[in-house]
N, C-alpha and C. Protein backbone atom coordinates (compact mmCIF):
# COMPACT_ATOMS: atom_id res chain seq x y z
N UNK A 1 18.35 9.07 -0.77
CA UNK A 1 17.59 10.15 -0.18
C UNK A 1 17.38 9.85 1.31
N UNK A 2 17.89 11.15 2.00
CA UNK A 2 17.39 11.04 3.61
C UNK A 2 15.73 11.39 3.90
N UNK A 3 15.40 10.49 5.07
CA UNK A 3 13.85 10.82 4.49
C UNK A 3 14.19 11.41 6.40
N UNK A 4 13.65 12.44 6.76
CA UNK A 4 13.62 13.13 8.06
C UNK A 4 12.25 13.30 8.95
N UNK A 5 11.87 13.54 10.14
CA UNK A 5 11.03 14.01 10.73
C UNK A 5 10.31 14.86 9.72
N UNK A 6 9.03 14.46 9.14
CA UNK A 6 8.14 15.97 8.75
C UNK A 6 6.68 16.02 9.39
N UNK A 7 6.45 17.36 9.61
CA UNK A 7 5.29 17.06 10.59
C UNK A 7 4.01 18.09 9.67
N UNK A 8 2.95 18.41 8.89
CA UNK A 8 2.29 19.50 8.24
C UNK A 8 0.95 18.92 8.52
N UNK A 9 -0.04 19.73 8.22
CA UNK A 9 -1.42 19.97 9.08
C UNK A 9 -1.96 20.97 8.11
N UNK A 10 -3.14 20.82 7.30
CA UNK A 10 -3.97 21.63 6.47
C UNK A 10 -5.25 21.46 6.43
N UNK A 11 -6.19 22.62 6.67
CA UNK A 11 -6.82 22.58 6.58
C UNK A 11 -8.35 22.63 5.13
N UNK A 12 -9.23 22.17 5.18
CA UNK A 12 -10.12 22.05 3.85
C UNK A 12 -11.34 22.16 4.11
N UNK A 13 -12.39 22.70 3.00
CA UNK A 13 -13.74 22.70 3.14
C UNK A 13 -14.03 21.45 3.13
N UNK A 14 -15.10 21.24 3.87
CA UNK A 14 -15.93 19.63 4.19
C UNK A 14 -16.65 19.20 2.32
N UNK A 15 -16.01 19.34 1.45
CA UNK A 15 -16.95 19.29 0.00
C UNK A 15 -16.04 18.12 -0.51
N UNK A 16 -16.96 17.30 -0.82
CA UNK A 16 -16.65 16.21 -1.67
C UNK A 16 -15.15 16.23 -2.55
N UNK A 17 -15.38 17.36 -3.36
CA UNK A 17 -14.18 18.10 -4.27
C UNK A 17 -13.03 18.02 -3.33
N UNK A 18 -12.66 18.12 -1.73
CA UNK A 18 -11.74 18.63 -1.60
C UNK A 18 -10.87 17.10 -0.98
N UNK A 19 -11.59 16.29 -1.14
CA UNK A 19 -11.19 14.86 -0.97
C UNK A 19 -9.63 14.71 -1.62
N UNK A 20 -9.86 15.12 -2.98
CA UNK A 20 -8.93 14.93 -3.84
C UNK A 20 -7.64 15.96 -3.19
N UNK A 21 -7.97 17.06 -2.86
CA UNK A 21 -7.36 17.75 -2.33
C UNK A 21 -6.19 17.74 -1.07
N UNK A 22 -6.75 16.87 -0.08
CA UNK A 22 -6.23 16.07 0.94
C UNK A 22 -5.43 14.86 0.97
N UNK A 23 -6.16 14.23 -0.57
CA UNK A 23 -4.86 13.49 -1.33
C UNK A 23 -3.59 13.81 -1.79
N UNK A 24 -4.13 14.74 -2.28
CA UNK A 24 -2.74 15.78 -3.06
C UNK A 24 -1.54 16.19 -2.08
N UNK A 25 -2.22 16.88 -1.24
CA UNK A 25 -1.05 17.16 0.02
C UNK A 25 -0.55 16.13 0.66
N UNK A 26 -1.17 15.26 0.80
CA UNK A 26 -0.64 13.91 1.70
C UNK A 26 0.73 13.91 0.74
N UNK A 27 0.18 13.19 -0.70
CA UNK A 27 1.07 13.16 -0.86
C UNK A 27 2.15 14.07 -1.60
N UNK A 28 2.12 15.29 -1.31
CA UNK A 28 2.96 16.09 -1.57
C UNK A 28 4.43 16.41 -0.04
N UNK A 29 3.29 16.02 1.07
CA UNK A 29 3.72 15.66 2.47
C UNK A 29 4.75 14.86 2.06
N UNK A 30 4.20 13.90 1.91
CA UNK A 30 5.11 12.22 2.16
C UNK A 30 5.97 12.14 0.59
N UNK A 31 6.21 12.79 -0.15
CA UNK A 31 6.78 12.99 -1.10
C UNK A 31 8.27 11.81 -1.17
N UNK A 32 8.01 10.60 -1.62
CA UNK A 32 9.74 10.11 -1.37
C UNK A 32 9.65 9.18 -0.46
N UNK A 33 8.49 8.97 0.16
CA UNK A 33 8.42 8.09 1.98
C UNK A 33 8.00 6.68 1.00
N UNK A 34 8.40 5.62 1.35
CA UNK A 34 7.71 4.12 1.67
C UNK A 34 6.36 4.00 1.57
N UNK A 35 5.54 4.47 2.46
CA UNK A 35 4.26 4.90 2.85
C UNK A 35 3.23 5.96 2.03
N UNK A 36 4.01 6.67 1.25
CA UNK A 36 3.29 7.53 -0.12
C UNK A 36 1.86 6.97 0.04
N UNK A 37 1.98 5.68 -0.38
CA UNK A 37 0.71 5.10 -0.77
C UNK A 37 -0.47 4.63 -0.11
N UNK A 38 0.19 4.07 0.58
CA UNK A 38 -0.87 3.88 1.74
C UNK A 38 -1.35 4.98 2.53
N UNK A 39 -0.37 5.65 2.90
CA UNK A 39 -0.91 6.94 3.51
C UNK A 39 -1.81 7.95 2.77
N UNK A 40 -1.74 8.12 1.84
CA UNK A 40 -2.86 8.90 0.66
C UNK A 40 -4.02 8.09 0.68
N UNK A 41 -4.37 6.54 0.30
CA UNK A 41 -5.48 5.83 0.77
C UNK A 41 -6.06 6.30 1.80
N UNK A 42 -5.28 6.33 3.06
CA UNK A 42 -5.85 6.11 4.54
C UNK A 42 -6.50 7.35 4.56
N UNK A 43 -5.80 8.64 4.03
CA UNK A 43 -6.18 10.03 4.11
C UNK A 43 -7.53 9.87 3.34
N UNK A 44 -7.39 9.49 1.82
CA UNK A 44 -8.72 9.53 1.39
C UNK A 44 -9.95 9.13 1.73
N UNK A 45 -9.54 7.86 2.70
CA UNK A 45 -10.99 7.41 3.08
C UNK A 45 -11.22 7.96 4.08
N UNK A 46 -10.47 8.62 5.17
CA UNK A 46 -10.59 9.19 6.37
C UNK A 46 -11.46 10.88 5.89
N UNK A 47 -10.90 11.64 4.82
CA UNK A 47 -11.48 12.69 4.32
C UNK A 47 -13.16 12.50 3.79
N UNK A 48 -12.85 10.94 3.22
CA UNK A 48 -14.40 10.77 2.28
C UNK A 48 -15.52 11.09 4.18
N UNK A 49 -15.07 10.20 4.95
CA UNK A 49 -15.50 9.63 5.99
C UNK A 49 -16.24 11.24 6.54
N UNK A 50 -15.21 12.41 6.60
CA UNK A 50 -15.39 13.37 7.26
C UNK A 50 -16.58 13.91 6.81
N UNK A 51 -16.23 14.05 5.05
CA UNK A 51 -17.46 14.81 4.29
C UNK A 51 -19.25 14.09 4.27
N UNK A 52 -18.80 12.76 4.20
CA UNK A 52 -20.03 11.81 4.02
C UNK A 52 -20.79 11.94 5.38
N UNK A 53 -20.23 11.88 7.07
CA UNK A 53 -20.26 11.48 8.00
C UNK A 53 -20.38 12.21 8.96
N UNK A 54 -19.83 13.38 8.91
CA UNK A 54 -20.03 14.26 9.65
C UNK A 54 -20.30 15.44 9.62
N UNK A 55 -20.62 16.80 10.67
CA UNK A 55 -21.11 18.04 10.19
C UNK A 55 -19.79 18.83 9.74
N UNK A 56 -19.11 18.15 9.49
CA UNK A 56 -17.79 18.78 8.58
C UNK A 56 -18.57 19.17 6.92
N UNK A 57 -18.96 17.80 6.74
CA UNK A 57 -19.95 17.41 5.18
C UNK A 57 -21.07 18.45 5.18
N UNK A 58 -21.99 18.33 6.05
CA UNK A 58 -23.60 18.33 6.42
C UNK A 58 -23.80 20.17 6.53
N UNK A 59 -22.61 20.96 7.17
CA UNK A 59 -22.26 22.39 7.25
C UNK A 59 -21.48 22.92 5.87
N UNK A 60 -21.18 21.93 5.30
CA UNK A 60 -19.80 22.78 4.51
C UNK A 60 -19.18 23.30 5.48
N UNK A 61 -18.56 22.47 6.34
CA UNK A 61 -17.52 23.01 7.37
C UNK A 61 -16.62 22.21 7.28
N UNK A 62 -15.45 23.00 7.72
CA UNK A 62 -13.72 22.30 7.84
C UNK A 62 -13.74 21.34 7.79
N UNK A 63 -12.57 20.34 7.49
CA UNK A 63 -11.81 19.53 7.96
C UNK A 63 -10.36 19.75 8.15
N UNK A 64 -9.64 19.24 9.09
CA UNK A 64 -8.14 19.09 8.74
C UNK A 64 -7.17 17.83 8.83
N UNK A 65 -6.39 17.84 7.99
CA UNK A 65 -5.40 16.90 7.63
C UNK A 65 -4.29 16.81 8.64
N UNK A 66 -3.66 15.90 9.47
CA UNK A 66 -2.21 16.46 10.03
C UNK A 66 -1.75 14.75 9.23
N UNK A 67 -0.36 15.20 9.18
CA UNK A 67 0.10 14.22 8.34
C UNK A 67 1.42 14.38 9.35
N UNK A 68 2.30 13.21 9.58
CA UNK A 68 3.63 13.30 10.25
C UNK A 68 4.08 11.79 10.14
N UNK A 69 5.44 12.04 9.40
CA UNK A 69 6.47 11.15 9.04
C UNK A 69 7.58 10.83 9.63
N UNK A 70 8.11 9.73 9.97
CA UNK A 70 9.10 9.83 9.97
C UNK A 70 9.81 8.47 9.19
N UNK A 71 11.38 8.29 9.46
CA UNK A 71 11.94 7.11 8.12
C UNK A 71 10.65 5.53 7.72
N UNK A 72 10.66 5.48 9.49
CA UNK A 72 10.07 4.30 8.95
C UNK A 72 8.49 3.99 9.44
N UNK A 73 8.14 5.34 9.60
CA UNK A 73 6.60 4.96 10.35
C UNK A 73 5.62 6.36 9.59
N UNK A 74 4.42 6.45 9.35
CA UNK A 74 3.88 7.93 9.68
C UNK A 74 2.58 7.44 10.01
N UNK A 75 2.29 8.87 10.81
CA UNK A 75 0.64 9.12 11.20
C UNK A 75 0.04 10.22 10.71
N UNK A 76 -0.97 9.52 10.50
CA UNK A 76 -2.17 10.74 9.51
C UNK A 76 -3.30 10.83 9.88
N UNK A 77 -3.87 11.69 10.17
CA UNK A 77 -5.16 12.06 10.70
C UNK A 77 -6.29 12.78 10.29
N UNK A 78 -7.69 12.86 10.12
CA UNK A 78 -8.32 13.77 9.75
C UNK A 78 -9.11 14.11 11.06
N UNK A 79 -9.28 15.57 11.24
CA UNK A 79 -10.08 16.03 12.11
C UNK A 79 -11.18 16.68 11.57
N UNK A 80 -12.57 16.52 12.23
CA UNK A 80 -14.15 16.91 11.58
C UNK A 80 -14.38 17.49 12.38
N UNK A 81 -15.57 18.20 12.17
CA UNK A 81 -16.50 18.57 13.10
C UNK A 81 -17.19 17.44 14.17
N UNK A 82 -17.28 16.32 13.97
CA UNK A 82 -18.31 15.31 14.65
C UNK A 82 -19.06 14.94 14.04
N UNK A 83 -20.28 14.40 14.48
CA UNK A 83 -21.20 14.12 14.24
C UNK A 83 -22.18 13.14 15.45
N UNK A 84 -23.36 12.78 14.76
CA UNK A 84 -24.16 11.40 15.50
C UNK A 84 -23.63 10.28 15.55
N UNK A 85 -22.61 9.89 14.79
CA UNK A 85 -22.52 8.65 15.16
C UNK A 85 -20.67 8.72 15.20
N UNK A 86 -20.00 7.37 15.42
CA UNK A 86 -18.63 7.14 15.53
C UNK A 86 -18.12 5.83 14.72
N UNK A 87 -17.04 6.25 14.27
CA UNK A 87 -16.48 5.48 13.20
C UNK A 87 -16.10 4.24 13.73
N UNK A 88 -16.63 2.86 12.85
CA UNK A 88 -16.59 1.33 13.01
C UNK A 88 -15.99 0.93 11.95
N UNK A 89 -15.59 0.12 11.64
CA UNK A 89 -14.69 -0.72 10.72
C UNK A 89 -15.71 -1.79 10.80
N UNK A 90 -16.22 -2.01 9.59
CA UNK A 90 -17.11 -3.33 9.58
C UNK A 90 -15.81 -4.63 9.10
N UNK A 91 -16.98 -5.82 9.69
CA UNK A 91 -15.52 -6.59 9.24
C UNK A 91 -16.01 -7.45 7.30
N UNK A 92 -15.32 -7.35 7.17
CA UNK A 92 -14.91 -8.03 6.03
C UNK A 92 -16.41 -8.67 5.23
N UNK A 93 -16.23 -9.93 6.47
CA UNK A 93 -17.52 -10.85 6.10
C UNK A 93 -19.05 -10.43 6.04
N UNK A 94 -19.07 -8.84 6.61
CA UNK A 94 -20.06 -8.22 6.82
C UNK A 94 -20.34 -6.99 5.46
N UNK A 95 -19.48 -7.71 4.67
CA UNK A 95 -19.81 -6.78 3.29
C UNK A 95 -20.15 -7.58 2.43
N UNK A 96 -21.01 -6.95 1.58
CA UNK A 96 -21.56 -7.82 0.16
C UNK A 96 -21.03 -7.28 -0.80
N UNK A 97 -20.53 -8.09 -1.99
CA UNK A 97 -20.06 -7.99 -2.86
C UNK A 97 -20.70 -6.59 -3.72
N UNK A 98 -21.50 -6.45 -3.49
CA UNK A 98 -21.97 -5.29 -4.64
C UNK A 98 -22.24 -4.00 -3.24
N UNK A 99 -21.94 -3.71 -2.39
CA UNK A 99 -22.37 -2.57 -1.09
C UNK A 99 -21.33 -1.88 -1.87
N UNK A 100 -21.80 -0.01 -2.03
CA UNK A 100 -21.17 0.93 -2.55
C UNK A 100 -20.43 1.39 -1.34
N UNK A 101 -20.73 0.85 -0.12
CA UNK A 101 -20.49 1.90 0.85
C UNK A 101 -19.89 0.41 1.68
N UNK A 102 -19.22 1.53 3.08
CA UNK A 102 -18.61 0.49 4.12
C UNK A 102 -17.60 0.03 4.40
N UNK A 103 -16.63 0.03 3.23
CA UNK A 103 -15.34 -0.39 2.82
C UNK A 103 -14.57 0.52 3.54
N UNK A 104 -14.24 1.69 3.65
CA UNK A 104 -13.49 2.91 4.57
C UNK A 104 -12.23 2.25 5.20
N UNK A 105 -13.35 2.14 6.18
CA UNK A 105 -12.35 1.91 7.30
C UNK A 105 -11.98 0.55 7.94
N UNK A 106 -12.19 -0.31 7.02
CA UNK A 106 -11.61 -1.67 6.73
C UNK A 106 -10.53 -1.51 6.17
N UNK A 107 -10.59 -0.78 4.91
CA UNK A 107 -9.33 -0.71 4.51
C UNK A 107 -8.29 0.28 5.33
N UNK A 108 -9.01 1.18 6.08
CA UNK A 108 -8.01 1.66 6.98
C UNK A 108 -7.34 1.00 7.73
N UNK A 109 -8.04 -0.25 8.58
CA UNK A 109 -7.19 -1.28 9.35
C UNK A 109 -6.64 -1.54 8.33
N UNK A 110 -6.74 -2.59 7.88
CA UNK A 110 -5.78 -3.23 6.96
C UNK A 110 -4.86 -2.92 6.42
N UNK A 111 -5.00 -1.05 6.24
CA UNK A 111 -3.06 -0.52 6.00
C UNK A 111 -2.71 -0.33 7.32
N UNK A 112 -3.09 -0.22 8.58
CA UNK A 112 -3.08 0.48 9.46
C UNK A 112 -2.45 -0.45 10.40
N UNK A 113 -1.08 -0.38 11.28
CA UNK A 113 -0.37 -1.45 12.56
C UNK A 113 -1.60 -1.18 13.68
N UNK A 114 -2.21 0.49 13.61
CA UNK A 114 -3.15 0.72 14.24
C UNK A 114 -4.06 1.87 14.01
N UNK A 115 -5.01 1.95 14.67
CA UNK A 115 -6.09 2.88 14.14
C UNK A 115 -7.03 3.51 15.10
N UNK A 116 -7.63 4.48 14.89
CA UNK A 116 -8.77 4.69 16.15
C UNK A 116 -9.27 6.38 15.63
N UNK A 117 -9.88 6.81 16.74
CA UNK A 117 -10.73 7.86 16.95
C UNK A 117 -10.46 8.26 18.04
N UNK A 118 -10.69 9.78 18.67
CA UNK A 118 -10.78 10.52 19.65
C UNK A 118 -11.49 11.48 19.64
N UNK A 119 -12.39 12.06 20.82
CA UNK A 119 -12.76 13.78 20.73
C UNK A 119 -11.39 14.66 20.42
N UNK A 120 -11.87 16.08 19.50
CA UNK A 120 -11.45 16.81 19.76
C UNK A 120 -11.31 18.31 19.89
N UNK A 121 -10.58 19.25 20.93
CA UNK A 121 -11.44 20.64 20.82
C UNK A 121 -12.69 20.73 19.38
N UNK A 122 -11.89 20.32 18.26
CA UNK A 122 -12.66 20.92 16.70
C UNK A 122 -14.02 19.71 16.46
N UNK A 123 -13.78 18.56 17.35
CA UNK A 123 -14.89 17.47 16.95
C UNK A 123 -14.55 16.48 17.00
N UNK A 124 -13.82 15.36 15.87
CA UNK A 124 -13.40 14.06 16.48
C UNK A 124 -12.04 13.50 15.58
N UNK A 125 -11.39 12.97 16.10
CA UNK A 125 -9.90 13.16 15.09
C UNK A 125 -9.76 11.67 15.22
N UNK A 126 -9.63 11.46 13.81
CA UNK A 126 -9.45 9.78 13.35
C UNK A 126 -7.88 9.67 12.89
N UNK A 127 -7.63 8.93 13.67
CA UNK A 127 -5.97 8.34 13.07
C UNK A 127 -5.51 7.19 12.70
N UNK A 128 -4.66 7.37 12.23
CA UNK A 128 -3.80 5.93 11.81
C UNK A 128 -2.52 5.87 11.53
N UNK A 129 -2.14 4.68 12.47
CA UNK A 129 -0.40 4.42 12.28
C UNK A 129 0.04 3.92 11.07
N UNK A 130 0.82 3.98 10.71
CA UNK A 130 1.40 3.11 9.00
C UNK A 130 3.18 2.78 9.33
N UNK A 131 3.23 1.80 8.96
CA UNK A 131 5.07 1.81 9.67
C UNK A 131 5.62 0.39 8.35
N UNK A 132 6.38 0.46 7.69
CA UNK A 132 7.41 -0.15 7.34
C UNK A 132 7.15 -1.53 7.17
N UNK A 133 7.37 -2.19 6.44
CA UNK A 133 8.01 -3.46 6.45
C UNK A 133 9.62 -3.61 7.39
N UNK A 134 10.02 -2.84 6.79
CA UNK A 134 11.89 -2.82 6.77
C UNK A 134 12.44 -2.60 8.52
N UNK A 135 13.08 -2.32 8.52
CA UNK A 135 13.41 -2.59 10.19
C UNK A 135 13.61 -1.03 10.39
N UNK A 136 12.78 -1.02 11.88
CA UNK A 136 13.27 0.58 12.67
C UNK A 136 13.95 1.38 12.30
């Protein structure tokens, strides 16, 4: 299988429910890619992040997904409304074994070559790179 440039972007209500939803397309997106997996993780916690975290959640307002592949790399993003505060990656040693919460975006690094946040027109758009073991 040739795996090609794909680039798709969907949008979702900020509701808990639609978490699963943003999973689904990811990986209906990445259908066949290397990255399937990780990239559906990264989406899910990036979606949980939106609904829990921001007035995406707090409004029942939007979020959106952009997802873009290519053979040996993809980037996935969720865009929110914003909020008060901005997304941290706690580290590791700063979690206790029994904390329900916090984990996110640790595990986002950790699939992630790289990761971050930006403003945007819609509020604040969290991304992450994912790329291959295998060569270029």
């Amino acid at each position: 299988m040739v795996i090609t440039m794909v680039s798709w972007s969907r949008m979702f209500p900020g509701l808990p429910t639609e978490v699963a939803q943003a999973r689904a397309f990811t990986r209906a997106v990445m259908d066949g890619h290397p990255l399937a997996d990780p990239a559906e993780l990264v989406i899910s916690e990036l979606a949980t992040n939106a609904v829990q975290h921001s007035l995406s959640g707090e409004w029942c307002g939007p979020f959106v997904v952009h997802v873009e592949a290519e053979p040996a790399s993809a980037q996935v993003a969720v865009v929110d409304l914003g909020g008060d505060s901005t997304p941290t990656a706690r580290p590791p040693a700063d979690l206790g074994a029994v904390d329900d919460h916090g984990r996110g975006l640790a595990i986002v690094a950790a699939l992630s070559k790289d990761w971050g946040f930006e403003p945007d027109p819609f509020g604040l758009r969290v991304w992450a790179k994912l790329v291959t073991d295998g060569p270029s």
